[in-house]
Protein backbone atom coordinates (compact mmCIF):
# COMPACT_ATOMS: atom_id res chain seq x y z
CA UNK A 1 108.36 91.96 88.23
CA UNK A 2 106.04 94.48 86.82
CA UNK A 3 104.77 95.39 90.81
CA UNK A 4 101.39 94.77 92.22
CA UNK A 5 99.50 97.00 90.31
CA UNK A 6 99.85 94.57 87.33
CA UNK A 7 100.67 97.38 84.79
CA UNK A 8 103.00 95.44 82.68
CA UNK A 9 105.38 97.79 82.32
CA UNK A 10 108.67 96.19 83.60
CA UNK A 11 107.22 92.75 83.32
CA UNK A 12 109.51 89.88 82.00
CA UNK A 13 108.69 87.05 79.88
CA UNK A 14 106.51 84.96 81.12
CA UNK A 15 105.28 86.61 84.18
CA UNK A 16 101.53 86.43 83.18
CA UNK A 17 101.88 82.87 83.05
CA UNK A 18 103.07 83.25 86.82
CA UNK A 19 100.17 85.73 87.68
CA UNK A 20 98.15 82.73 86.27
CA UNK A 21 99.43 80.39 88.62
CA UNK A 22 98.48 82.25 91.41
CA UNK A 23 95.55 84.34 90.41
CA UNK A 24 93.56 82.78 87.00
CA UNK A 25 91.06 85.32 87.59
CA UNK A 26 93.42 88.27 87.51
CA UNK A 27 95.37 86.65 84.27
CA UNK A 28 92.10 86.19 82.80
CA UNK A 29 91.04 90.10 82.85
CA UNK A 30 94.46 90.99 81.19
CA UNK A 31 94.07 88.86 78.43
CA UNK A 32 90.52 89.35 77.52
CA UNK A 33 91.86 93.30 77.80
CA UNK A 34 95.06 91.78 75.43
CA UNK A 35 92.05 90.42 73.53
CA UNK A 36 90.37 93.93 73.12
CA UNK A 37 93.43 95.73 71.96
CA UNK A 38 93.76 93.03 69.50
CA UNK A 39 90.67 93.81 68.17
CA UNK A 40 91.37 97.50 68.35
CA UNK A 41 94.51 97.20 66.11
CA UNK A 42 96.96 98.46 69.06
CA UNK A 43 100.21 96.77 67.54
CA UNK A 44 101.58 96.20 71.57
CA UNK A 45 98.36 94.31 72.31
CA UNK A 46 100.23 91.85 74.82
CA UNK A 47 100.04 92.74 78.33
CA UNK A 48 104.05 93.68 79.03
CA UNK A 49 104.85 94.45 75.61
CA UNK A 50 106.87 96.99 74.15
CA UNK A 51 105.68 99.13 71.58
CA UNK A 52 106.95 98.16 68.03
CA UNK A 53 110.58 100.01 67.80
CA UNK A 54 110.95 100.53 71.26
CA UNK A 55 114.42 99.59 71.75
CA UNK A 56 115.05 102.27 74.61
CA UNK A 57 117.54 101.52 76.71
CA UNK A 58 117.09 104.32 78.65
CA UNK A 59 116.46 104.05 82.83
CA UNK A 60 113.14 103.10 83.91
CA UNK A 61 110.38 105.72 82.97
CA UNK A 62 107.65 106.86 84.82
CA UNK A 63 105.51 105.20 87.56
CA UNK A 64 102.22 103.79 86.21
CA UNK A 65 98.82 105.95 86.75
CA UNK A 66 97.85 104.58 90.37
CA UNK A 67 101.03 106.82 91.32
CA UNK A 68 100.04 110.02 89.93
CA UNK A 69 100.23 111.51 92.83
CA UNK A 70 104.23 111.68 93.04
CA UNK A 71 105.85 114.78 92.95
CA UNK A 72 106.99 115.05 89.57
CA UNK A 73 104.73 112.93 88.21
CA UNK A 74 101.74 115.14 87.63
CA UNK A 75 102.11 116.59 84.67
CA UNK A 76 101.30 113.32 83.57
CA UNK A 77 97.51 114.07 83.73
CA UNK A 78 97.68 117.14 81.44
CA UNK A 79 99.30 114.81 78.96
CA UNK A 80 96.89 112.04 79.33
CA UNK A 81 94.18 114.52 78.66
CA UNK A 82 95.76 116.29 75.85
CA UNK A 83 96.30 112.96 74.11
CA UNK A 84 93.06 111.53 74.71
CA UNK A 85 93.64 109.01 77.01
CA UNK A 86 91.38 110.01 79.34
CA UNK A 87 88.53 112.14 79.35
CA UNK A 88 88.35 115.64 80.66
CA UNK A 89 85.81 114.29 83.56
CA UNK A 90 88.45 111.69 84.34
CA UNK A 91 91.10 114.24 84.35
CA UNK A 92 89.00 116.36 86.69
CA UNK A 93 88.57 113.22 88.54
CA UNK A 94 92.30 112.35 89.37
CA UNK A 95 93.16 115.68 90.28
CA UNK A 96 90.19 115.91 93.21
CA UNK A 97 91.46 112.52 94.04
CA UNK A 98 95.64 113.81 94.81
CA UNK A 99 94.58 117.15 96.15
């Protein structure tokens, strides 16, 4: 399953249906946010989607951003930033929170 922060991110067909089973409320925030990124043109726009061409088969990437604060992992904030993810505030923000 994709783990209990709901990221998506090793989820397998069908597991929002699932997370709808148990928690309609929860399912219904990730698709009105599936919604938005419809809207927005974002060609993944499904939550647990692959990006268009992404036939990696490569191991298991990165932990999602509630784990930041993993050793290795936080160079992950400079990227975010850099790429416009997140804001410089937020950036700011994470950091003060895994110090």
């Amino acid at each position: 399953m994709s783990g209990e922060c709901l990221c998506g991110a090793y989820a397998k067909p069908g597991e929002l249906d699932e997370i709808e089973f148990f928690y309609p409320e929860t399912a219904a925030k990730l698709r009105a946010l599936e919604e938005q990124a419809s809207e927005a043109g974002i060609p993944a726009c499904k939550w647990g989607q692959k990006a268009p061409g992404d036939g990696s088969t490569s191991a298991a990437g990165r932990l999602c951003s509630s784990c930041v604060a993993v050793p290795g992992q936080d160079d992950l904030l400079d990227q975010w930033r850099d790429s416009g993810l997140i804001t410089d505030d937020q950036h700011a923000a994470f950091l003060r929170e895994t110090a």
